[in-house]
N, C-alpha and C. Protein backbone atom coordinates (compact mmCIF):
# COMPACT_ATOMS: atom_id res chain seq x y z
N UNK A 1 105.94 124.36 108.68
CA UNK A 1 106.71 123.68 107.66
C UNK A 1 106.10 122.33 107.30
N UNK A 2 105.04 122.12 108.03
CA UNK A 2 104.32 120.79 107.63
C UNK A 2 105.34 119.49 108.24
N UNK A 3 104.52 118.42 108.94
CA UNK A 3 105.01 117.06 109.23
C UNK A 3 106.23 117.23 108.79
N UNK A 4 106.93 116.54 109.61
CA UNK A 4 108.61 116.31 109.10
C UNK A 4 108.93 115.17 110.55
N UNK A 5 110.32 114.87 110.48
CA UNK A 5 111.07 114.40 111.47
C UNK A 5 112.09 114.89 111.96
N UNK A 6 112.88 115.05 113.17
CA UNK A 6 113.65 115.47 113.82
C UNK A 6 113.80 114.89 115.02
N UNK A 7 115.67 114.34 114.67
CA UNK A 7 116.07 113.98 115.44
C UNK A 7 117.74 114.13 115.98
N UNK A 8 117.89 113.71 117.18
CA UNK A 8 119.27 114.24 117.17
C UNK A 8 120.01 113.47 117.79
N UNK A 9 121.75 113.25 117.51
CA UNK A 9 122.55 112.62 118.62
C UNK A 9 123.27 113.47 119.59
N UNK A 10 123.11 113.03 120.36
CA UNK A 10 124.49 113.54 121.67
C UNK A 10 125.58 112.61 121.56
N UNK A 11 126.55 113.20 122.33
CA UNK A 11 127.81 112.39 123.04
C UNK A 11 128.64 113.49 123.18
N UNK A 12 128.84 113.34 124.84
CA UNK A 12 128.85 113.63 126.02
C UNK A 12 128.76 114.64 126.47
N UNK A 13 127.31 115.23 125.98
CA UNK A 13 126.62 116.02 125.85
C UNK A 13 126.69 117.41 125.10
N UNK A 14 127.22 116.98 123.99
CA UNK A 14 127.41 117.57 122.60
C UNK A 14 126.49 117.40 121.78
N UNK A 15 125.59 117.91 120.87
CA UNK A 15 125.00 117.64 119.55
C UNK A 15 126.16 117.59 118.65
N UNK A 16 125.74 116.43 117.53
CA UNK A 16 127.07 116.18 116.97
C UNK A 16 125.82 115.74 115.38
N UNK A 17 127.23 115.67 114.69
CA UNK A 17 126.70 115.79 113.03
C UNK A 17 126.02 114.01 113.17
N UNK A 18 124.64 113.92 112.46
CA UNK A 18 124.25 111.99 112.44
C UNK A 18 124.84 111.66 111.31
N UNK A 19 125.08 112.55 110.03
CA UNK A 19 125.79 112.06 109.19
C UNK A 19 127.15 111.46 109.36
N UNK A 20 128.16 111.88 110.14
CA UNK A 20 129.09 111.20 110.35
C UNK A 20 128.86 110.43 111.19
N UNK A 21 127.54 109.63 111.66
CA UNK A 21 127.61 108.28 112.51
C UNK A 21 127.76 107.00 111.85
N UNK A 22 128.42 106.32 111.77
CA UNK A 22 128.25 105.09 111.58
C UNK A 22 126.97 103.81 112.66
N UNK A 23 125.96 103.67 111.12
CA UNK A 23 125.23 102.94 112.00
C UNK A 23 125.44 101.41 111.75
N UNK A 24 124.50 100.72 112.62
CA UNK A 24 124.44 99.26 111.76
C UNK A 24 123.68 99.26 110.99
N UNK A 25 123.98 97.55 110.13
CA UNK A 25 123.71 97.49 108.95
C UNK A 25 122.03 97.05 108.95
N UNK A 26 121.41 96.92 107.79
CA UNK A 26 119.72 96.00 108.37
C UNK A 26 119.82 94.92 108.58
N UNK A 27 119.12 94.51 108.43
CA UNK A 27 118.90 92.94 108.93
C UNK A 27 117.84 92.55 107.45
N UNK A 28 118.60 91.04 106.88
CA UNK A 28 118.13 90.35 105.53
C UNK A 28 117.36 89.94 106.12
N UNK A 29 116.16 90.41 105.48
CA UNK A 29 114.90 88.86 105.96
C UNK A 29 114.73 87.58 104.76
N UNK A 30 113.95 86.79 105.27
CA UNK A 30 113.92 85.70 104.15
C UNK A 30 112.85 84.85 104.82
N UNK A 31 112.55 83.59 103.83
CA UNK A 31 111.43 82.73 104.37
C UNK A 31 110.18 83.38 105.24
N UNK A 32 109.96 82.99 106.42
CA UNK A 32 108.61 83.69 106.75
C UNK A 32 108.72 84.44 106.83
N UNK A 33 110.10 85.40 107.55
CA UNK A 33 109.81 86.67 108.14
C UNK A 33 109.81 87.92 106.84
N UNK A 34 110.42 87.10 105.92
CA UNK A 34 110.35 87.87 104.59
C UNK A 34 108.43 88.45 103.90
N UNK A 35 107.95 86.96 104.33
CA UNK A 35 106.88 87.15 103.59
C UNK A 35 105.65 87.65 104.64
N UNK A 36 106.06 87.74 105.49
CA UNK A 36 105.11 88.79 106.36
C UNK A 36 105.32 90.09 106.41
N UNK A 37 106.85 90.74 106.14
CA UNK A 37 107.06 91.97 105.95
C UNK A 37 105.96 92.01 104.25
N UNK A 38 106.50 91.61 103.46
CA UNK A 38 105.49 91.80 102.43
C UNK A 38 104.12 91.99 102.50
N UNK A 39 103.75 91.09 103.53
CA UNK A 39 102.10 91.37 103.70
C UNK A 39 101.73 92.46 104.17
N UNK A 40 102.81 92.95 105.37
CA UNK A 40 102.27 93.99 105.88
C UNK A 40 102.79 95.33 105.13
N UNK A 41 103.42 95.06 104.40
CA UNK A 41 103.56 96.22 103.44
C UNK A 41 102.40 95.91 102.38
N UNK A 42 102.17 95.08 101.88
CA UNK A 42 100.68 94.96 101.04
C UNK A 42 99.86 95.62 101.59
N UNK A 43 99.65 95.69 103.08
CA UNK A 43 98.39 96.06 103.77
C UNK A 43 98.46 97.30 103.74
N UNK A 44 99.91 97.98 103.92
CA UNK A 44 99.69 99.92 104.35
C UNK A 44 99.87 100.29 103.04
N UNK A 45 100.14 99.83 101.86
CA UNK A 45 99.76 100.56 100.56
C UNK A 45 98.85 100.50 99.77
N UNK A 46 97.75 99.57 100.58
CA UNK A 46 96.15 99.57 100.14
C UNK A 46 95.54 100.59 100.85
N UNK A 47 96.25 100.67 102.37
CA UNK A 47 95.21 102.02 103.01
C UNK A 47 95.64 103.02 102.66
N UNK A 48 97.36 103.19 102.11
CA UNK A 48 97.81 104.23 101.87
C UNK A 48 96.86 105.14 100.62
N UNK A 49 96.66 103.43 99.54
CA UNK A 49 95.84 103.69 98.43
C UNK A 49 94.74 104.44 98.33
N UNK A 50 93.93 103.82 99.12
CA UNK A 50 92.04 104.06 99.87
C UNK A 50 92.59 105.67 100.38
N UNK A 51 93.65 106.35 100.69
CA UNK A 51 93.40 107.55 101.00
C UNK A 51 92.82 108.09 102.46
N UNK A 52 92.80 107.27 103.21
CA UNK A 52 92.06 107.04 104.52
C UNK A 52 90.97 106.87 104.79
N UNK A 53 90.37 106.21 103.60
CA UNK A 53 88.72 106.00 103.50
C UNK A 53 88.59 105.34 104.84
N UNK A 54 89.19 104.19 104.49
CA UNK A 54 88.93 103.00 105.55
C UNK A 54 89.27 102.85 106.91
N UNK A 55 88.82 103.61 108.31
CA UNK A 55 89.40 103.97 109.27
C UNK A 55 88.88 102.92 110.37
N UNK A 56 90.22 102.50 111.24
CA UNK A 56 89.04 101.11 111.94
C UNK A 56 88.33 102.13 113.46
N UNK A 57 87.68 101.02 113.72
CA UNK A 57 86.25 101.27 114.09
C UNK A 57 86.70 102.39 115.43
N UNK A 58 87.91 102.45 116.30
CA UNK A 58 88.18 102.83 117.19
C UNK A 58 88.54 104.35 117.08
N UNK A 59 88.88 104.42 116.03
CA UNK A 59 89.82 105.91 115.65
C UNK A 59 88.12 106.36 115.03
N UNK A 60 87.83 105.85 114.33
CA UNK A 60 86.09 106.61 113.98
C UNK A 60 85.45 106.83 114.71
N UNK A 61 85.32 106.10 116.13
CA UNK A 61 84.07 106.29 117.14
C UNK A 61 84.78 107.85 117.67
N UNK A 62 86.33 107.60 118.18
CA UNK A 62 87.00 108.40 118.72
C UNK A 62 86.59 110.26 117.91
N UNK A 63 87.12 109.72 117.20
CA UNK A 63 86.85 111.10 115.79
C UNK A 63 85.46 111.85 116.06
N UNK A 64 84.03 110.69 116.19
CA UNK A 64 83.13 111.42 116.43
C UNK A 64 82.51 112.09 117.41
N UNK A 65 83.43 111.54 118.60
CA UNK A 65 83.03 112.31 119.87
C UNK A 65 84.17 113.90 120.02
N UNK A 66 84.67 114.45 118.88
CA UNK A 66 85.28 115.46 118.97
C UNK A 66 84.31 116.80 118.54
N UNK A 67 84.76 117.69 119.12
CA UNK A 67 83.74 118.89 118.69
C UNK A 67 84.47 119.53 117.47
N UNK A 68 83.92 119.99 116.39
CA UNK A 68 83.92 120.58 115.77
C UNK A 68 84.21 121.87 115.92
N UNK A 69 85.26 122.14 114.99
CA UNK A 69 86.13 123.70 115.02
C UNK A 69 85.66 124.85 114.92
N UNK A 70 85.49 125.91 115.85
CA UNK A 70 84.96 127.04 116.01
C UNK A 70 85.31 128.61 114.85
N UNK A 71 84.48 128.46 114.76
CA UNK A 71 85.36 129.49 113.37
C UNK A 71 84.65 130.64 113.10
């Protein structure tokens, strides 16, 4: 079915509906902490952009010591 998420609640040791949970609310940011969420959202919708061109150096070295798929 391709990537997805799944998750679930208990209580007391029931699976129970998450839609009827009441969660808390977010949290307002503002001043710095505002403008660092921005940055770092600037940052993952440039790599999001690039398409995964740009991979840092650790996940590439990693990548190339994998063997190639037998087919």
């Amino acid at each position: 079915t391709g990537p997805h998420l799944h998750y679930e609640i208990w209580r007391n040791g029931q699976r129970i509906n998450p839609a009827g949970i009441k969660t808390q609310e977010g949290t307002v940011l503002a001043g710095a902490d505002l403008a660092a969420f921005r940055a770092e959202k600037a940052r993952i919708d440039r790599v999001i952009a690039a398409g995964g061109q740009r991979r840092p150096a650790a996940v590439q070295q990693a990548a190339n010591g994998l063997r190639p798929a037998e087919g």
